[in-house]
N, C-alpha and C. Protein backbone atom coordinates (compact mmCIF):
# COMPACT_ATOMS: atom_id res chain seq x y z
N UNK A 1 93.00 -10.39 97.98
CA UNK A 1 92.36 -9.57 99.00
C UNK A 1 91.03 -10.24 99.39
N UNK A 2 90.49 -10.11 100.63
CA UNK A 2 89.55 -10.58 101.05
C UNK A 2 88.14 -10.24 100.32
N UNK A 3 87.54 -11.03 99.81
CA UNK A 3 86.18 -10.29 99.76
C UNK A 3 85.45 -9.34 100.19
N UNK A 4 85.22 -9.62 101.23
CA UNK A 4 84.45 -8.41 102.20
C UNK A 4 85.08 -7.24 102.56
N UNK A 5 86.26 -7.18 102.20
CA UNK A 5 87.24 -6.13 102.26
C UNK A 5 86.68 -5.29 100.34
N UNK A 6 86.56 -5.70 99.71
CA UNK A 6 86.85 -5.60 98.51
C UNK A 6 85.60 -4.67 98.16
N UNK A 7 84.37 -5.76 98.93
CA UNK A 7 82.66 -5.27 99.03
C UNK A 7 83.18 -3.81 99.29
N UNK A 8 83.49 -4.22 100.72
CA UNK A 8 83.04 -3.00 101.19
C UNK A 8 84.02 -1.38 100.84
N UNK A 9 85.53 -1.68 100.41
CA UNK A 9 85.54 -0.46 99.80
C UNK A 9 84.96 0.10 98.48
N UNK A 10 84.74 -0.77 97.85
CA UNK A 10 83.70 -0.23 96.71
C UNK A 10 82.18 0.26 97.17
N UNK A 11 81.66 -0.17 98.42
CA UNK A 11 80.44 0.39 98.85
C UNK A 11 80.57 1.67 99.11
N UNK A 12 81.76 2.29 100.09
CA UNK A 12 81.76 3.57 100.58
C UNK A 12 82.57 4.10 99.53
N UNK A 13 83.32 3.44 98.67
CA UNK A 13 83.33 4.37 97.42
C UNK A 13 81.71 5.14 96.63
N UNK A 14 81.05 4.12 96.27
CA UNK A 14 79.62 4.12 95.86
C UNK A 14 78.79 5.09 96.37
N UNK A 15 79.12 4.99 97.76
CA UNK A 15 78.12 6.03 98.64
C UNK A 15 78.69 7.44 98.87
N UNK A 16 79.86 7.06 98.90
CA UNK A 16 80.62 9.18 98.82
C UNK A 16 80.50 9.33 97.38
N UNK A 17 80.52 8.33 96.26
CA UNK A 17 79.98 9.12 95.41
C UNK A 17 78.74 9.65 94.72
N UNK A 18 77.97 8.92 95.15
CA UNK A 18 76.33 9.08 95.41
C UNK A 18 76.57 10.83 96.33
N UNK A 19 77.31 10.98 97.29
CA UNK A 19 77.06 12.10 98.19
C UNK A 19 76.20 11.85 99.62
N UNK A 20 76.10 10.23 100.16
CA UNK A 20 75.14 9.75 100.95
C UNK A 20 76.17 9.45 102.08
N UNK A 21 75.41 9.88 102.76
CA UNK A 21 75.53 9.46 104.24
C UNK A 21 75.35 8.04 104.74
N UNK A 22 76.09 7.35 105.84
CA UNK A 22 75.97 6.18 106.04
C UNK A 22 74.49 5.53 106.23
N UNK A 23 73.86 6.49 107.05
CA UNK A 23 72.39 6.76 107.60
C UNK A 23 71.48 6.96 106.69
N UNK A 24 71.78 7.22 105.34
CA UNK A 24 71.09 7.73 104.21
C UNK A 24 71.00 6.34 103.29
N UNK A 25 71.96 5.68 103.37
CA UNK A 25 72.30 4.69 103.02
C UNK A 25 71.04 3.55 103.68
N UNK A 26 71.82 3.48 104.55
CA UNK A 26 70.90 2.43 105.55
C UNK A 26 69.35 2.31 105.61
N UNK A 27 68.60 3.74 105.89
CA UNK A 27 67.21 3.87 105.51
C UNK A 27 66.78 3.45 103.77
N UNK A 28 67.49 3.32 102.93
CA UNK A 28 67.32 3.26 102.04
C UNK A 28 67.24 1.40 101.69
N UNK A 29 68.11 0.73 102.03
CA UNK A 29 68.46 -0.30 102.40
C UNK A 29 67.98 -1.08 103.33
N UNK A 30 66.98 -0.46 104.69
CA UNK A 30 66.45 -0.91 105.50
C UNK A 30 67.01 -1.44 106.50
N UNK A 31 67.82 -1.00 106.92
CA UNK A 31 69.46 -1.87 107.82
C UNK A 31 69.46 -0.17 108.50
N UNK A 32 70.11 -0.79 109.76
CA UNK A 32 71.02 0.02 110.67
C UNK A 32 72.18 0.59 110.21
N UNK A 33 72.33 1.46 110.61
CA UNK A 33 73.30 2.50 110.62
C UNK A 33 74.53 1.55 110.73
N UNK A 34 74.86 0.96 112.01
CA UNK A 34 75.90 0.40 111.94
C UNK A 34 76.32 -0.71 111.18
N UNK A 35 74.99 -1.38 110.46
CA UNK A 35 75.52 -2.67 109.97
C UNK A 35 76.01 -1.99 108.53
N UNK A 36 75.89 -0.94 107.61
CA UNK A 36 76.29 -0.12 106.67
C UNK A 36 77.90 0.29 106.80
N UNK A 37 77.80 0.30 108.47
CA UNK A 37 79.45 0.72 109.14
C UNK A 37 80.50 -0.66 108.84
N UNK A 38 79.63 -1.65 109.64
CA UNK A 38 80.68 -2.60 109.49
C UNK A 38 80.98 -3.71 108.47
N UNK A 39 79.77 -3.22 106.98
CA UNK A 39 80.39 -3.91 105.68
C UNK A 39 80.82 -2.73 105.50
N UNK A 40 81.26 -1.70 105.24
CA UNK A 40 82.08 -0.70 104.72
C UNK A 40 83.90 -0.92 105.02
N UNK A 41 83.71 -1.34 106.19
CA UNK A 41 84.94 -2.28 106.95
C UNK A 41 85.01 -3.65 106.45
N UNK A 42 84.56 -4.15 105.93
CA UNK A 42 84.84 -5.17 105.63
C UNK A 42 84.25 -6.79 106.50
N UNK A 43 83.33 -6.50 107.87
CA UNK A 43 83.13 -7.11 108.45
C UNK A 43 82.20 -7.74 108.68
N UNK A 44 81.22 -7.76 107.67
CA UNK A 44 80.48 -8.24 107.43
C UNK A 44 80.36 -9.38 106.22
N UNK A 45 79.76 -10.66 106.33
CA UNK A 45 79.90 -11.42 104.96
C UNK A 45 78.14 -11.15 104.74
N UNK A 46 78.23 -10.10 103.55
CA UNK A 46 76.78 -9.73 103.42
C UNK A 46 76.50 -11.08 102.06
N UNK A 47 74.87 -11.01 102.22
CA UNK A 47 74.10 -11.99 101.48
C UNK A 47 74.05 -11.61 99.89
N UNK A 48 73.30 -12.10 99.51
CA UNK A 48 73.20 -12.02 97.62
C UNK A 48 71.77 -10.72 97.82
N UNK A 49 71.21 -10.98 99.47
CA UNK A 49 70.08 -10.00 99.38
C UNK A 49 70.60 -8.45 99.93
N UNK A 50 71.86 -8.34 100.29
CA UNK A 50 72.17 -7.37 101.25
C UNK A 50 72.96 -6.80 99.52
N UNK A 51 73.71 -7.82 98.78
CA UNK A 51 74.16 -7.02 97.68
C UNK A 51 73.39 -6.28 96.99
N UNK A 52 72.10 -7.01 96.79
CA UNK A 52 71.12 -6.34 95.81
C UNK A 52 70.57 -4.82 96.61
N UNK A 53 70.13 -5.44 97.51
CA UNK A 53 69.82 -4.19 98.19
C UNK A 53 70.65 -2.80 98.41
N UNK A 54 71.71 -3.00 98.22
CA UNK A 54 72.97 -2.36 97.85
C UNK A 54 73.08 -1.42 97.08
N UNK A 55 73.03 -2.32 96.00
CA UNK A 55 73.28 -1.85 94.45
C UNK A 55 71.36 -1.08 94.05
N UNK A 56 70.60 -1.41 94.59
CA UNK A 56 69.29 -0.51 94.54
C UNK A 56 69.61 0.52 95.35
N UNK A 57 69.72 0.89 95.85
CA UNK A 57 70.01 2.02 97.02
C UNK A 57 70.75 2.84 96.66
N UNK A 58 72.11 2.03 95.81
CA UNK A 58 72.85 3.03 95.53
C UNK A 58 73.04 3.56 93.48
N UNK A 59 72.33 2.52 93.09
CA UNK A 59 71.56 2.76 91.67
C UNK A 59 73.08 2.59 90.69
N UNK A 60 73.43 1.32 91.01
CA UNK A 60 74.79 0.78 90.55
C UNK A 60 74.04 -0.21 90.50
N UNK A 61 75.09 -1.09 89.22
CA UNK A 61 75.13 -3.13 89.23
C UNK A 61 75.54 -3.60 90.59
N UNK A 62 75.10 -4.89 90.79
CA UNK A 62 75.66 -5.35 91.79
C UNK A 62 77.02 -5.72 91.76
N UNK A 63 77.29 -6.26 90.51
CA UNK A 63 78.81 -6.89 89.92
C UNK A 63 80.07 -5.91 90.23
N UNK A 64 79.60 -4.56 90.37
CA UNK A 64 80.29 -3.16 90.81
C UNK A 64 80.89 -3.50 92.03
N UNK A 65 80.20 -3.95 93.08
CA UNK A 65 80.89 -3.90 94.45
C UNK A 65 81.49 -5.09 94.41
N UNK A 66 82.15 -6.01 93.21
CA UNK A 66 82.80 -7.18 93.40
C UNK A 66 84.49 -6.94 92.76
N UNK A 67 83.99 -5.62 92.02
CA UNK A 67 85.33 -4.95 91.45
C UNK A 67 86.84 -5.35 91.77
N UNK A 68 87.83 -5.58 92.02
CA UNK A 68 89.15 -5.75 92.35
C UNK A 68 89.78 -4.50 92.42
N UNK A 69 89.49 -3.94 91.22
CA UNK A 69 90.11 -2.82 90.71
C UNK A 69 89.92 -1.87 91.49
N UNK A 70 88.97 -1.69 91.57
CA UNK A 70 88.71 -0.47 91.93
C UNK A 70 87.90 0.45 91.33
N UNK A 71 88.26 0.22 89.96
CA UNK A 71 88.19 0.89 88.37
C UNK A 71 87.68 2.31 88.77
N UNK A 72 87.40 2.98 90.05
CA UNK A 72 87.22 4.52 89.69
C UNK A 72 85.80 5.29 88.96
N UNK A 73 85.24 4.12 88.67
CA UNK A 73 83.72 4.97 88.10
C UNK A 73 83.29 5.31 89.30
N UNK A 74 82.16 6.00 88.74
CA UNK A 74 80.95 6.44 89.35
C UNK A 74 80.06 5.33 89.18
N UNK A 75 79.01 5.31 90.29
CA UNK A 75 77.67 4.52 90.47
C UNK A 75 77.06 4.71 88.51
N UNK A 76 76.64 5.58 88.15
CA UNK A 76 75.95 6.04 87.13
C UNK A 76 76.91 5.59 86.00
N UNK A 77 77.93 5.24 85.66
CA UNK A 77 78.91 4.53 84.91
C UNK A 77 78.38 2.90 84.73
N UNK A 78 78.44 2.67 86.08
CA UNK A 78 77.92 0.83 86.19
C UNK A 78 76.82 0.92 86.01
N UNK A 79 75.95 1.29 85.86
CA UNK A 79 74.15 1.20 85.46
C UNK A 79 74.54 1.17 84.09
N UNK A 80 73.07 0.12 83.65
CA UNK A 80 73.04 -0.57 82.47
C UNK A 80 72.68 0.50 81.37
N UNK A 81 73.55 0.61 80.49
CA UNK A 81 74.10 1.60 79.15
C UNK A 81 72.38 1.15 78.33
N UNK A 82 71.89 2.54 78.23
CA UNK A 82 70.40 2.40 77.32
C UNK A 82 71.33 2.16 75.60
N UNK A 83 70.64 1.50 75.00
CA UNK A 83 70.49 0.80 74.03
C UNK A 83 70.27 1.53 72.98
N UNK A 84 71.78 2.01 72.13
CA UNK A 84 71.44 2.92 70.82
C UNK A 84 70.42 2.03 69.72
N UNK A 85 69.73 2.94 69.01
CA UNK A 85 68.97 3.03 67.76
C UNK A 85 70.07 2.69 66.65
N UNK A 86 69.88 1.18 65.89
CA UNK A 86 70.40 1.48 64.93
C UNK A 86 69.93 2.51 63.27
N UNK A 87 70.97 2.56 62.79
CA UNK A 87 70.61 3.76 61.84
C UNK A 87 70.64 2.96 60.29
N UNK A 88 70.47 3.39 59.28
CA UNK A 88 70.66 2.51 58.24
C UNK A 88 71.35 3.77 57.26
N UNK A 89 72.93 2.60 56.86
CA UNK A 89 74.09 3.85 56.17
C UNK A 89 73.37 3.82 54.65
């Protein structure tokens, strides 16, 4: 499957599950409304800065929107797991 196909359904996965609007998105991100539209489509070949910006906005890894799978998490799933205390048995 295409890349940018791949980006971008994991983005508007990301963002309906966030609960965000395309527009909500975009201000957040600093981008237009439509350019949010047309990587969501796939039509865009966004940058390493448009990923990051991405994955801040939407408070996910970036590595998330490179998924294949799909895998079905939530944004808050892919954020980096805080670091248990070890204990002494």
């Amino acid at each position: 499957m295409d890349i940018r196909k791949i980006f971008g359904r994991n983005f508007r996965r990301f963002r309906l599950g966030a609960g965000l609007s395309q527009e909500a998105v975009a201000e957040r991100m600093g981008v237009d409304r439509a350019h949010v539209s047309s990587m969501e489509r796939g039509q865009q070949n966004v940058t390493l800065l448009t990923l990051w910006q991405a994955a801040q906005a939407l408070a996910c890894r970036p590595a998330a929107f490179l998924d294949e799978g799909g895998g079905g998490q939530s944004p808050e799933a892919n954020a980096k797991a805080p670091r248990r205390k070890r204990t002494k048995s």
